[in-house]
Protein backbone atom coordinates (compact mmCIF):
# COMPACT_ATOMS: atom_id res chain seq x y z
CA UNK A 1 0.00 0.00 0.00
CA UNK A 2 2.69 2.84 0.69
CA UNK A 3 4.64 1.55 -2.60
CA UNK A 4 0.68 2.49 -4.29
CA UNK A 5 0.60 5.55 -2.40
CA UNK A 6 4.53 6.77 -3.33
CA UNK A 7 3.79 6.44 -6.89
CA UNK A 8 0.34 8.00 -6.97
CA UNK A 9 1.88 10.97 -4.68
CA UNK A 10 4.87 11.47 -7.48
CA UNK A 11 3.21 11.19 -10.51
CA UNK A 12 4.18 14.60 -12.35
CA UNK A 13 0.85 15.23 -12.47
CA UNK A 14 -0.48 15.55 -8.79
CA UNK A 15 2.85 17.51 -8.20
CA UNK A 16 2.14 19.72 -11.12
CA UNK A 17 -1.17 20.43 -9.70
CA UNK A 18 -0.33 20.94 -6.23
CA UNK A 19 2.34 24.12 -7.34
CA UNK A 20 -1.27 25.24 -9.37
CA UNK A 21 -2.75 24.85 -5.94
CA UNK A 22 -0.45 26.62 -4.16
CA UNK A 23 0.16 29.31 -6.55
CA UNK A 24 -3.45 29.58 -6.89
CA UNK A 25 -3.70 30.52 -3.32
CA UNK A 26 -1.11 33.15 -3.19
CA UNK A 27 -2.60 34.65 -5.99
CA UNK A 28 -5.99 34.66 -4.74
CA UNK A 29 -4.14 36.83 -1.23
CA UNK A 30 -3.32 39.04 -4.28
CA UNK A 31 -6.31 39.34 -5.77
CA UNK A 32 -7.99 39.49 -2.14
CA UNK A 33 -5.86 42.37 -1.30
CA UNK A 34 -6.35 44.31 -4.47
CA UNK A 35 -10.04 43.99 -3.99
CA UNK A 36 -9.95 45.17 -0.55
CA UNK A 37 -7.40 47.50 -0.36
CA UNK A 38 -7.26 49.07 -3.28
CA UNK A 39 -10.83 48.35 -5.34
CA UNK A 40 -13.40 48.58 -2.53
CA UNK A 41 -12.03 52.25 -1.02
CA UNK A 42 -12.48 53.64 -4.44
CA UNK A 43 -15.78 52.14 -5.39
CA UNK A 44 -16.72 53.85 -1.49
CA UNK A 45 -15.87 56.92 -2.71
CA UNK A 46 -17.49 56.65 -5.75
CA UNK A 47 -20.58 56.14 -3.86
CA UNK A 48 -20.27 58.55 -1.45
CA UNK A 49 -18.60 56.64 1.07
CA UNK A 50 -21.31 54.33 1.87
CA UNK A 51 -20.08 50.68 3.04
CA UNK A 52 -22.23 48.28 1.36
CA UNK A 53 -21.24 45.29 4.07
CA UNK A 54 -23.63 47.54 6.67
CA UNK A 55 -26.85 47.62 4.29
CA UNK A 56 -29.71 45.07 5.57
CA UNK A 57 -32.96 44.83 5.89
CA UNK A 58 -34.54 43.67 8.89
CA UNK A 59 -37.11 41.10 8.78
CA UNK A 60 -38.41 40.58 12.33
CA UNK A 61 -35.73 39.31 14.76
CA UNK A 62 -33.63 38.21 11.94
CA UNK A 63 -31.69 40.78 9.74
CA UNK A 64 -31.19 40.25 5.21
CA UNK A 65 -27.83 41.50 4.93
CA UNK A 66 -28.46 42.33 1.07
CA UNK A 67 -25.25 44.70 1.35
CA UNK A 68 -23.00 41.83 2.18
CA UNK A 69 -24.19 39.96 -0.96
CA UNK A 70 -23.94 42.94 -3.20
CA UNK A 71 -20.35 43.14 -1.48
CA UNK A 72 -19.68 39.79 -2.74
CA UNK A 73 -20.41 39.84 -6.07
CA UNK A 74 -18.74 42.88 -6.68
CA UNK A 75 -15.79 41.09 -5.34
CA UNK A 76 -16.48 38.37 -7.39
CA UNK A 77 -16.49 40.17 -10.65
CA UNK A 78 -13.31 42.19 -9.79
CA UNK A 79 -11.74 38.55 -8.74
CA UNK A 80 -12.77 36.88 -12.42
CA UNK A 81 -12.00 40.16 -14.26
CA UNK A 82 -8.37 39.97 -12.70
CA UNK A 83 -8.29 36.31 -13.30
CA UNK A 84 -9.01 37.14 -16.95
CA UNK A 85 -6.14 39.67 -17.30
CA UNK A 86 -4.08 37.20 -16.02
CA UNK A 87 -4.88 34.92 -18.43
CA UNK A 88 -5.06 37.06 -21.49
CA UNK A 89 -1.26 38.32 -20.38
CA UNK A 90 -0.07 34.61 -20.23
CA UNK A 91 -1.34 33.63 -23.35
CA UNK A 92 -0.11 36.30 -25.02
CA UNK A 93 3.33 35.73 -23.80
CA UNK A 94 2.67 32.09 -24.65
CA UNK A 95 1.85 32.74 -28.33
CA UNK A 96 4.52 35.18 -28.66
CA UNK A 97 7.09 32.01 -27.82
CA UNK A 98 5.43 29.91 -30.18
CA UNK A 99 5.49 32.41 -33.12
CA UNK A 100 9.07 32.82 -32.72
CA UNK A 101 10.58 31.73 -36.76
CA UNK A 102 12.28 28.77 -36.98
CA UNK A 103 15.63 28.92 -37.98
CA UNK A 104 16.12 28.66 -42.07
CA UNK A 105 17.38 25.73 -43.14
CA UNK A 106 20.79 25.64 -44.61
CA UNK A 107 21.63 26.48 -47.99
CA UNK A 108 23.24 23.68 -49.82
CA UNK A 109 26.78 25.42 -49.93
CA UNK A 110 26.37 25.44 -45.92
CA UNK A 111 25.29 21.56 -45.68
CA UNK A 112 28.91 21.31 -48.17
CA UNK A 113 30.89 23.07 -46.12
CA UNK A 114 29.81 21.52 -43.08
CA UNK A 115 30.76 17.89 -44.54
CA UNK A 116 33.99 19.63 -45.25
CA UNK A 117 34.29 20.68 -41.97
CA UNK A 118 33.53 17.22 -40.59
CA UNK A 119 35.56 14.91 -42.77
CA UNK A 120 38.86 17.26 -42.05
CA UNK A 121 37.72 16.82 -38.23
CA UNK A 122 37.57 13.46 -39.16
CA UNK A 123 40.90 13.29 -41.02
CA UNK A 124 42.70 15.23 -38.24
CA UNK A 125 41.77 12.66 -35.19
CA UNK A 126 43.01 10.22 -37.19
């Protein structure tokens, strides 16, 4: 069983997806910051300073915190519109990589030379 277990834990794949896990999670403390710090203070000031988290409606004893849900899908879009940046930028860089020209191939007076080259290499060792 702990032979079964080593090779399942090693596999390339469940290695490559825990960094994605953990990199996933530091980015979302990135994303959680920018929403938070940065987003939310200005979107408050757009409004006039009013902190959605406090908005509710009461409904007898219990209270409908509809400001709290607003709050969250606000963070929510911010979150999948950063995601999406992210995304867009890696691709991009991706693509660029893979439209990169492959070197020309050699001109026959090259390919020549080169079996010049390598048969006096050849004779030389000798």
């Amino acid at each position: 069983m702990w032979n079964e277990f080593k090779k399942f834990a090693l596999k390339g794949n469940v290695i490559d997806l825990a960094i994605g896990v953990i990199i996933g999670a530091a980015f979302g403390k990135i994303v959680s910051s920018l929403v938070d710090d940065v987003m939310m203070p200005i979107i408050g000031l757009i409004m006039g300073g009013v902190d959605l988290t406090s908005l509710g409606y009461p409904l007898g004893e219990a209270v409908l915190n509809y400001g709290a849900f607003i709050q969250t899908i606000i963070d929510f879009f911010i979150v999948a519109f950063s995601v999406f940046i992210f995304v867009k930028a890696f691709n991009k860089l991706k693509r660029k990589e893979e439209e990169k020209p492959a070197p020309p191939d050699p001109s026959k007076e090259e390919l020549l030379l080169t079996e010049i080259r390598d048969l006096l290499k050849a004779q030389s060792n000798k």
